[in-house]
C-alpha atoms as a PDB file:
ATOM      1  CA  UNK A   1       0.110  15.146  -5.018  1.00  0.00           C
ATOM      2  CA  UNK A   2      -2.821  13.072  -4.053  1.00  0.00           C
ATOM      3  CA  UNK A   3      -2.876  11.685  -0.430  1.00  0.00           C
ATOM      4  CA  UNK A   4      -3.736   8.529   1.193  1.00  0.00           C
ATOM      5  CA  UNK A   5      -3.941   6.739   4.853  1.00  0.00           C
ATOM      6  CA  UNK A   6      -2.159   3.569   4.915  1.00  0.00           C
ATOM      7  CA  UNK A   7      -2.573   1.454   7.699  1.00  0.00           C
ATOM      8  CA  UNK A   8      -1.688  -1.746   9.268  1.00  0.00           C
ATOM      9  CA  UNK A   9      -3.955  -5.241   8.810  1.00  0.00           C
ATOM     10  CA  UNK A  10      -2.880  -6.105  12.340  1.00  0.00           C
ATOM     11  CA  UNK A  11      -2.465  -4.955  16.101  1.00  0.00           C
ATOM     12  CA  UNK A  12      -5.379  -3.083  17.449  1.00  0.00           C
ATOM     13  CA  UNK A  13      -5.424  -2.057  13.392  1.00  0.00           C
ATOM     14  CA  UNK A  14      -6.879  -6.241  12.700  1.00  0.00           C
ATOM     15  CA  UNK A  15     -10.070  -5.082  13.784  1.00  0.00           C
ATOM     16  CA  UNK A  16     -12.026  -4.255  10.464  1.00  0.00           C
ATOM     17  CA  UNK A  17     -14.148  -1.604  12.375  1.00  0.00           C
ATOM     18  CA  UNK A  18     -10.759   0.310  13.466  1.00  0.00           C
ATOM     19  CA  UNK A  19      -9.972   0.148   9.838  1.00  0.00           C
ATOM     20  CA  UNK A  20     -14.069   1.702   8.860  1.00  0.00           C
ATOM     21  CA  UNK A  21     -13.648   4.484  11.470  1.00  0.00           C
ATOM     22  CA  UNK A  22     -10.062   5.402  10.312  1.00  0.00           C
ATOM     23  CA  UNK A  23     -11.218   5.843   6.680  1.00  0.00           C
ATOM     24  CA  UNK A  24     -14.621   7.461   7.378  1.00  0.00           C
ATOM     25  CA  UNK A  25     -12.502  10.392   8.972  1.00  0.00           C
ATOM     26  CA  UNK A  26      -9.908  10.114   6.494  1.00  0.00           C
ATOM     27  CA  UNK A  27     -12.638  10.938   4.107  1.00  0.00           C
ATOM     28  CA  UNK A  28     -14.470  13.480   6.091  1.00  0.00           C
ATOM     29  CA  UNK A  29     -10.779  15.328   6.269  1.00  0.00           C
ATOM     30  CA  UNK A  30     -10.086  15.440   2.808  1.00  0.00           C
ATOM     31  CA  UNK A  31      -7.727  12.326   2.349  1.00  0.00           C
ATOM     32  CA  UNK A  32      -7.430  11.057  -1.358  1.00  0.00           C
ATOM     33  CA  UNK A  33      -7.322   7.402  -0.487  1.00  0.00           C
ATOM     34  CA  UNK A  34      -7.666   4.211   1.890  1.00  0.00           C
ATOM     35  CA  UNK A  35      -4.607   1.688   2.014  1.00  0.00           C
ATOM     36  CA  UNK A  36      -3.744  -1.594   3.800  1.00  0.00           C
ATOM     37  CA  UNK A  37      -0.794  -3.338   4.900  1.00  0.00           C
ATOM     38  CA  UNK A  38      -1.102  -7.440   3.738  1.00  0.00           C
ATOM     39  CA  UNK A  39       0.199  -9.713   6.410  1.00  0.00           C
ATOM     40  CA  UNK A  40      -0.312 -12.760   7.933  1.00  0.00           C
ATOM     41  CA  UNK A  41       1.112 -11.426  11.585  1.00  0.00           C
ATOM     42  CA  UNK A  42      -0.605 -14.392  13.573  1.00  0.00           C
ATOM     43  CA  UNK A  43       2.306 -16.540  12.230  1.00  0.00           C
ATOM     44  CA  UNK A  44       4.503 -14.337  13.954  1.00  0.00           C
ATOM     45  CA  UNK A  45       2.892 -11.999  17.168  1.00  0.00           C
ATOM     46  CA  UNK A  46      -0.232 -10.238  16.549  1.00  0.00           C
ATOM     47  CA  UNK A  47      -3.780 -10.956  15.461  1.00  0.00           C
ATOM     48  CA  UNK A  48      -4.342  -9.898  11.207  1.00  0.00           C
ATOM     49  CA  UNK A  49      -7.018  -9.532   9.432  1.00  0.00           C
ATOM     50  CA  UNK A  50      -7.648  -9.792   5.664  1.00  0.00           C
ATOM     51  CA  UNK A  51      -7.333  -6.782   3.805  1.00  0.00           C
ATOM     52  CA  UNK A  52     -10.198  -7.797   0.685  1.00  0.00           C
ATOM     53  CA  UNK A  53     -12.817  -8.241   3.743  1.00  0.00           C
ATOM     54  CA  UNK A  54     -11.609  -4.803   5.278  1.00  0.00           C
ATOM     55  CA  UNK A  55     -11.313  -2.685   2.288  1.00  0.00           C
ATOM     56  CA  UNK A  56     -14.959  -4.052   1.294  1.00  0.00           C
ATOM     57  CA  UNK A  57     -16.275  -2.971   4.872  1.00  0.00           C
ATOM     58  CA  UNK A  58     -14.632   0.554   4.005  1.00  0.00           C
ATOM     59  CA  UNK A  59     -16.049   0.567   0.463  1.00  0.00           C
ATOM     60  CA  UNK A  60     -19.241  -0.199   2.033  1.00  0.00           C
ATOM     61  CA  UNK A  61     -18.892   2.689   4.332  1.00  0.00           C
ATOM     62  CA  UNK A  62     -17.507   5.401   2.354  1.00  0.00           C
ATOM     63  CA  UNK A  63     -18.245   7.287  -0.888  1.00  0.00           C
ATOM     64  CA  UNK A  64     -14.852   8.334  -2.715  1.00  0.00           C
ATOM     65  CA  UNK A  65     -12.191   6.915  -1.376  1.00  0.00           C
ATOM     66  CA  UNK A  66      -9.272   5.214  -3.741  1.00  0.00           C
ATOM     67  CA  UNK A  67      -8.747   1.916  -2.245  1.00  0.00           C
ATOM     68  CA  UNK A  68      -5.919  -1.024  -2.041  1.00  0.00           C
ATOM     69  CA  UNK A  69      -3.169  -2.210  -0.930  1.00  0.00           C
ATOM     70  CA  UNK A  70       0.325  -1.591  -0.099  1.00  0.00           C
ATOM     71  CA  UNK A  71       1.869  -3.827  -0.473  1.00  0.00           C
ATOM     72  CA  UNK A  72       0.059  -7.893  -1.439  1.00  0.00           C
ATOM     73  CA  UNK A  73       2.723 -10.193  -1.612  1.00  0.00           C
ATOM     74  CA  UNK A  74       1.359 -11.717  -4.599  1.00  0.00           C
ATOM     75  CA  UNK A  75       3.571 -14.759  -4.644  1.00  0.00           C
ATOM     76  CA  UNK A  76       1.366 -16.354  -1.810  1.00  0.00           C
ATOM     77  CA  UNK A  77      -1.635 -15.493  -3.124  1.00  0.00           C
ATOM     78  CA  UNK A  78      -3.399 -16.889  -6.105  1.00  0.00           C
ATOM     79  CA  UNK A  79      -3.446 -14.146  -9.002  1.00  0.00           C
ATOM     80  CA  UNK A  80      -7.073 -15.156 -10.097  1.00  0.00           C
ATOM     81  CA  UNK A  81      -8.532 -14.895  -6.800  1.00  0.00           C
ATOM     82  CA  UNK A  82      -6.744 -11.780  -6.523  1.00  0.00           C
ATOM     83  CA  UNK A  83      -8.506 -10.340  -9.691  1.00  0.00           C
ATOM     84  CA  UNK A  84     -11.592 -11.721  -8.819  1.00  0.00           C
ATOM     85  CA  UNK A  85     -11.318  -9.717  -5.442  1.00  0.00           C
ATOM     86  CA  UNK A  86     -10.446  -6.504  -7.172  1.00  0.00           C
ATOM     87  CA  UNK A  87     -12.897  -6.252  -9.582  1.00  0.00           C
ATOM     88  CA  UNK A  88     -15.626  -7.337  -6.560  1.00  0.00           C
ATOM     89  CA  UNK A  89     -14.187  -4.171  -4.779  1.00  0.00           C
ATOM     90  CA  UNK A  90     -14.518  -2.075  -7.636  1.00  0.00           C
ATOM     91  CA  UNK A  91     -18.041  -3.360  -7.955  1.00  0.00           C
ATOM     92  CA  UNK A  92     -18.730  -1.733  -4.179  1.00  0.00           C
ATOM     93  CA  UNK A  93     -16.105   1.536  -4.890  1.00  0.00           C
ATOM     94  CA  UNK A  94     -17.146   2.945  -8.387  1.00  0.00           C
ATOM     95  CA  UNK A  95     -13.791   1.255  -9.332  1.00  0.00           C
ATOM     96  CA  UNK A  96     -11.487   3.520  -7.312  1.00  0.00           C
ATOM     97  CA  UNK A  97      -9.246   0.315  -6.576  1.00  0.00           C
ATOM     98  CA  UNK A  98      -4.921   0.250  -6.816  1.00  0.00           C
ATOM     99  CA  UNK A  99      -3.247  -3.263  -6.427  1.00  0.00           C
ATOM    100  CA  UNK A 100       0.167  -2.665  -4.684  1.00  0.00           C
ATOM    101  CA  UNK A 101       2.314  -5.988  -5.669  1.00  0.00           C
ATOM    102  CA  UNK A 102       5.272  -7.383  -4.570  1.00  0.00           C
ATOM    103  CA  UNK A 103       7.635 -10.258  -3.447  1.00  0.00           C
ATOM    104  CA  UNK A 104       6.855 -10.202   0.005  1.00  0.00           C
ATOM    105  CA  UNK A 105       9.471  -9.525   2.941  1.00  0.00           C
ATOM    106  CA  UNK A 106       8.380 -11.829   5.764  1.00  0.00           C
ATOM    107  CA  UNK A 107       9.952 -15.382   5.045  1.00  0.00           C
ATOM    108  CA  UNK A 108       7.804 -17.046   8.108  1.00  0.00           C
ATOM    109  CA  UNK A 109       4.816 -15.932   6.278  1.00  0.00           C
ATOM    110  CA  UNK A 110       5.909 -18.188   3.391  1.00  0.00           C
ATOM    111  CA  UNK A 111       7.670 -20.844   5.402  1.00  0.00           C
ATOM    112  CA  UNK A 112       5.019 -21.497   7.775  1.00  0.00           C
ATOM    113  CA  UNK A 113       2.756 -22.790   4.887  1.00  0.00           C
ATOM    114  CA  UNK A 114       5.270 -24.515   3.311  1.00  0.00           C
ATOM    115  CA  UNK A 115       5.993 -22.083   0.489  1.00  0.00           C
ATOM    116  CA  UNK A 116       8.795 -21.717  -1.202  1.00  0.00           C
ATOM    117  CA  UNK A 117      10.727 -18.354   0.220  1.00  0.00           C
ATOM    118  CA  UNK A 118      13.756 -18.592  -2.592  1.00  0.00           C
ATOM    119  CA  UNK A 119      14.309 -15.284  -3.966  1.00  0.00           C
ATOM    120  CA  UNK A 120      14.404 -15.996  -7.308  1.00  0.00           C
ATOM    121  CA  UNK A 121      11.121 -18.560  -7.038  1.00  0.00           C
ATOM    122  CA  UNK A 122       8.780 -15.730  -6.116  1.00  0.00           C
ATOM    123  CA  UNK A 123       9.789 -13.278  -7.976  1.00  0.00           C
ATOM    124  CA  UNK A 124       9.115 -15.925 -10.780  1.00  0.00           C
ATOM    125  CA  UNK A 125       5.527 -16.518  -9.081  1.00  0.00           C
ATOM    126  CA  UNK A 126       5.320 -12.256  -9.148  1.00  0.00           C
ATOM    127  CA  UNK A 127       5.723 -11.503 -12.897  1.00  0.00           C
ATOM    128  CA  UNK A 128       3.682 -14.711 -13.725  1.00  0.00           C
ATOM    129  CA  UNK A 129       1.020 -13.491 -11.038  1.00  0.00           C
ATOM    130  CA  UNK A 130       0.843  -9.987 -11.886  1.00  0.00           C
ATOM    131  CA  UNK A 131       0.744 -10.828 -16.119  1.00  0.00           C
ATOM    132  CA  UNK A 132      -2.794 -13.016 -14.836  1.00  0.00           C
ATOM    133  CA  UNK A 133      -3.709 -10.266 -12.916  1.00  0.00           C
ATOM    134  CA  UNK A 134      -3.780  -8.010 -16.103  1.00  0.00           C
ATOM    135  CA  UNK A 135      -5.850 -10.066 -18.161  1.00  0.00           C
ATOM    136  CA  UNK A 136      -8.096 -10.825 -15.819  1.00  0.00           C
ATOM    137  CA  UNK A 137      -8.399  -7.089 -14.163  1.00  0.00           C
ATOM    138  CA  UNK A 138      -7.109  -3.436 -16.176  1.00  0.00           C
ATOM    139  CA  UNK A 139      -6.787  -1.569 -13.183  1.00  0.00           C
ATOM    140  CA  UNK A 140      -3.545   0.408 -12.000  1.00  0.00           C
ATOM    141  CA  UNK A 141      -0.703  -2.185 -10.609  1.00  0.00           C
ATOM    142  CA  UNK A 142       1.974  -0.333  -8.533  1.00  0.00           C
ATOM    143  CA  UNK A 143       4.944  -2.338  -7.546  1.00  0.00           C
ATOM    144  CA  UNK A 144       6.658  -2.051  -4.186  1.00  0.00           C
ATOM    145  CA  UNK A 145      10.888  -2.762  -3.526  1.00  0.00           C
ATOM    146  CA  UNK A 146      13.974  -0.791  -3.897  1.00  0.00           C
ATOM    147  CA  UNK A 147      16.146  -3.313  -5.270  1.00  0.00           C
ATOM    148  CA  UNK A 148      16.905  -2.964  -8.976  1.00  0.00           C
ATOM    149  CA  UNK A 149      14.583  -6.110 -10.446  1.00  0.00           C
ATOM    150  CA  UNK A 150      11.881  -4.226  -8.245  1.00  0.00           C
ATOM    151  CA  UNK A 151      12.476  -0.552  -9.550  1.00  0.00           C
ATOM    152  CA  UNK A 152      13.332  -2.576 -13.456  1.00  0.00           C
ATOM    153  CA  UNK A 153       9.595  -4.462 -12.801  1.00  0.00           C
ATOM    154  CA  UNK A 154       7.790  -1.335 -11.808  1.00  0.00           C
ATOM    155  CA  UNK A 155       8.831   0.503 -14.519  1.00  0.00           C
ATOM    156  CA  UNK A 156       6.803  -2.223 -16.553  1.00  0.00           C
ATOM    157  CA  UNK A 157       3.318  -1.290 -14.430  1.00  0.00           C
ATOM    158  CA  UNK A 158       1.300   1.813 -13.466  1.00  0.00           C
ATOM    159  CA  UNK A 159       3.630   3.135 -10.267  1.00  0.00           C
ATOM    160  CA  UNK A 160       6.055   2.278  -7.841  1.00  0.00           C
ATOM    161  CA  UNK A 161       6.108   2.221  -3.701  1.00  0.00           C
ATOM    162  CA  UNK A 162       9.483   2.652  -2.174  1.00  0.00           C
ATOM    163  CA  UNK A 163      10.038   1.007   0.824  1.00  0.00           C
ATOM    164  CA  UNK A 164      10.878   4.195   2.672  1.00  0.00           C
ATOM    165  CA  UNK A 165      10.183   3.300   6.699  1.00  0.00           C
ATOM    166  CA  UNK A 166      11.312   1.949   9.575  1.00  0.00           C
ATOM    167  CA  UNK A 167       8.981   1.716  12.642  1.00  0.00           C
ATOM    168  CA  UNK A 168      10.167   5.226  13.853  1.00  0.00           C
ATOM    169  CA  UNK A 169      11.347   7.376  11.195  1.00  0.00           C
ATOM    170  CA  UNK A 170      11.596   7.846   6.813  1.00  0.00           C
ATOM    171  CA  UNK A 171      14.066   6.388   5.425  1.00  0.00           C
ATOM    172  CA  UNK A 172      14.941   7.229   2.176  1.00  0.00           C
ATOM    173  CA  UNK A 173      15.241  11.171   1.567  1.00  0.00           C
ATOM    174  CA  UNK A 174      13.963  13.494  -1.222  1.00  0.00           C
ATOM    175  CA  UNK A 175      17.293  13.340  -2.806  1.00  0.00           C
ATOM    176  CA  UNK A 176      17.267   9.352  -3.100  1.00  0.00           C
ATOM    177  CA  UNK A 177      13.920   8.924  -4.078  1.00  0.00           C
ATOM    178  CA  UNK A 178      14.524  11.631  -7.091  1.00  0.00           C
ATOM    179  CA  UNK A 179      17.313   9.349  -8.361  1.00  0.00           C
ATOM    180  CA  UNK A 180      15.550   6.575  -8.205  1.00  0.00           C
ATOM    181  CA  UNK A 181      12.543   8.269  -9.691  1.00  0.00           C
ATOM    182  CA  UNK A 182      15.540   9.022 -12.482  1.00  0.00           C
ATOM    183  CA  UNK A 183      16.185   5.434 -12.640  1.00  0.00           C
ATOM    184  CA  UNK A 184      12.851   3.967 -13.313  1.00  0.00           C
ATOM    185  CA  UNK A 185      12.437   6.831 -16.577  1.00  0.00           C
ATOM    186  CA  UNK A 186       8.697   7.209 -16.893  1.00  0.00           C
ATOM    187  CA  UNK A 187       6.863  10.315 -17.683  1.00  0.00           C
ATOM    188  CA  UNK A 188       3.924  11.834 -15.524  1.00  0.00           C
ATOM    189  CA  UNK A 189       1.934   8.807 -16.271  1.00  0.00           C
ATOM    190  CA  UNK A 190       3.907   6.851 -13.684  1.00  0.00           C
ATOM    191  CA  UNK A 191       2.420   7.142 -10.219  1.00  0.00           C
ATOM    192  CA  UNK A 192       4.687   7.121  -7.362  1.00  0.00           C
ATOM    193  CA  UNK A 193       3.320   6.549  -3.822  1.00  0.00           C
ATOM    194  CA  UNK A 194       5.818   7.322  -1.249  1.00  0.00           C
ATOM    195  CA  UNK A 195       5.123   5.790   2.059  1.00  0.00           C
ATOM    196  CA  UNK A 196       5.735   8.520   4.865  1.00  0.00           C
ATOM    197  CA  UNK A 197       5.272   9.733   8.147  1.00  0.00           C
ATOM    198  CA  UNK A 198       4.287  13.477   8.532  1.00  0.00           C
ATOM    199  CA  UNK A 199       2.696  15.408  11.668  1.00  0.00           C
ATOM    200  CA  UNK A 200      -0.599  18.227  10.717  1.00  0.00           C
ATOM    201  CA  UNK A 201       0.534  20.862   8.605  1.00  0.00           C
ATOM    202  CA  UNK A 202       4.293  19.704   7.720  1.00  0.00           C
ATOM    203  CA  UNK A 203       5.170  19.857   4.090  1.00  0.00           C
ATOM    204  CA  UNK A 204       6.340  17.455   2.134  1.00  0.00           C
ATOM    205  CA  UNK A 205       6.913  19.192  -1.211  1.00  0.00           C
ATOM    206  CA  UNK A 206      10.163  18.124  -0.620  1.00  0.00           C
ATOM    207  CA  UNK A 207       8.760  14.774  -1.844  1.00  0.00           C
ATOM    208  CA  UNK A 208       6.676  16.203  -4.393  1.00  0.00           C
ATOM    209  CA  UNK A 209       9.324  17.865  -5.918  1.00  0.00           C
ATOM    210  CA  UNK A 210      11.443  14.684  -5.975  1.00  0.00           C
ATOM    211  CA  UNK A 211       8.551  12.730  -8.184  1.00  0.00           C
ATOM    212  CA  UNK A 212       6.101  11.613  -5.559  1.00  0.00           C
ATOM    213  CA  UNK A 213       2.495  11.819  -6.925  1.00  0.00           C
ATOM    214  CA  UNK A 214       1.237  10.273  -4.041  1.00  0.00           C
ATOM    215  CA  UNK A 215       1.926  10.460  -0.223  1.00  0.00           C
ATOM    216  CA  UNK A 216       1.034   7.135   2.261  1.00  0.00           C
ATOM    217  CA  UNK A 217       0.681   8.486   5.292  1.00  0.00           C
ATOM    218  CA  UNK A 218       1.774   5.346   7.566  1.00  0.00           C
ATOM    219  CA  UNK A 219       0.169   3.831  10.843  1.00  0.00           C
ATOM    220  CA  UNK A 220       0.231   1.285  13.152  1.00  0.00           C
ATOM    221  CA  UNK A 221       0.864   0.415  16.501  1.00  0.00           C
ATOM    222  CA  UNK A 222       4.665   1.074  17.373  1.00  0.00           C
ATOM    223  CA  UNK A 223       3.695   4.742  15.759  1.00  0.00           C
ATOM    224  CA  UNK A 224       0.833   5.686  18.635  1.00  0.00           C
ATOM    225  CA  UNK A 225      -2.618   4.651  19.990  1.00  0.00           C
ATOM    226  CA  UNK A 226      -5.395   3.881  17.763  1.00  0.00           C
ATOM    227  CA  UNK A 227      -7.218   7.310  18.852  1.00  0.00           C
ATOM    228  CA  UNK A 228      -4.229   9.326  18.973  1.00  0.00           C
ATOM    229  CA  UNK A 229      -3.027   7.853  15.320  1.00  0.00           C
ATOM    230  CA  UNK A 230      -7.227   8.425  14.275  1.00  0.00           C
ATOM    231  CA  UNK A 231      -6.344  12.374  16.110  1.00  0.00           C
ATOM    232  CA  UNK A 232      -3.807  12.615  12.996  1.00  0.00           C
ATOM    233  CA  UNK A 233      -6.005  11.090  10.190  1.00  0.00           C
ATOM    234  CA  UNK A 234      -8.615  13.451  11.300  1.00  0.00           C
ATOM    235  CA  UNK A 235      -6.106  17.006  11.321  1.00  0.00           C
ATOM    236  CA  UNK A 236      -5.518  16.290   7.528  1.00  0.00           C
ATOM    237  CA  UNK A 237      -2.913  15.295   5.120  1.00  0.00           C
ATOM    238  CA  UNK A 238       0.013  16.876   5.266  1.00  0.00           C
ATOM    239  CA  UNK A 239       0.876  20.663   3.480  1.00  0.00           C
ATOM    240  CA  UNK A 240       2.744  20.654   0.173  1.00  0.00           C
END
């Protein structure tokens, strides 16, 4: 199991140099990876920032770190501009780079621009998206959702994020993610990145065991303070 810090692109986590000092301990401690959230949360509450801009100041400031995001709703995004921005960050990060895709959750942040927020429309605007996205960029895709089209579509790509949290707590246990591990039927080249919660030292072979090849360690505001959440990143991932 490889290991990653996922954070939030808004809050107190919208400033870019929160999101450089988070990863340059999360490397220093031995974390696999640097994620980011994709919102547009000024339509709704809190200041955002954009996630290409961030992850290229933490490119710029680290040496190994896997980078991307978790998840880009790619139906309000243009898919060319999109692979244009992931190959630029592979150009600053050795091409350590991971496109998490999906429909997008947050109707406001479609309706607010005048985009269509029908269901079926974006997850047209998805597959079409994420087919440009492939011949304009080979890195890995991993698709986030638990509904069936989302687990049928990620079994297409490179991996798969459940959508396993709530604000305060994991949501989906070991047992459900192994069936829907089960579901999806692909082999060890499949990543799945299991977005989690876990304190210094807690295991989570659980997980592992269940088909989890990676583990997104989640935060954000409503889970603690920038230094205490930075305290965390710093103790190390979690013990499998």
């Amino acid at each position: 199991m490889k290991f990653a810090v996922c954070a939030a692109n808004f809050g107190s986590w919208s400033d870019p140099n929160v999101a450089v000092r988070a990863a340059r301990v999360a490397q220093a401690s031995e974390w696999d990876g640097f994620f980011l959230w994709d919102h547009l949360a000024f339509v709704w509450g809190p200041p955002s920032a954009d996630p290409w801009l961030t992850l290229a100041a933490v490119a710029a400031s680290t040496e190994r770190l896997i980078l991307g995001t978790a998840v880009t709703p790619l139906p309000r995004r243009r898919p060319q501009v999109v692979a244009q921005q992931l190959a630029t960050l592979e150009g600053l990060n050795g091409g350590r780079v991971i496109l998490g895709a999906g429909l997008g959750g947050n109707e406001r942040e479609f309706t607010e621009f005048g985009e269509n927020f029908d269901p079926h429309v974006r997850a047209k605007l998805l597959d079409d998206g994420l087919e440009l996205v492939r011949k304009l960029w080979d890195g890995p895709i991993w698709i986030g959702g638990n509904t069936g089209p989302a687990l049928r579509r990620a079994a297409r790509w490179d991996g798969w994020i459940p959508n396993s949290l709530e604000p305060d707590r994991i949501t989906m246990s070991a047992d459900e993610l192994a069936d829907n591990v089960r579901g999806i039927g692909r082999g060890d080249d499949f990543d799945v990145a299991f977005n989690g919660y876990s304190e210094a030292g807690e295991s989570v072979r659980a997980y592992a065991d269940a088909g989890a090849s990676w583990w997104l360690e989640n935060v954000h505001d409503r889970r603690g303070d920038v230094d205490a959440l930075v305290a965390r990143i710093d103790a190390g991932p979690p013990a499998v």
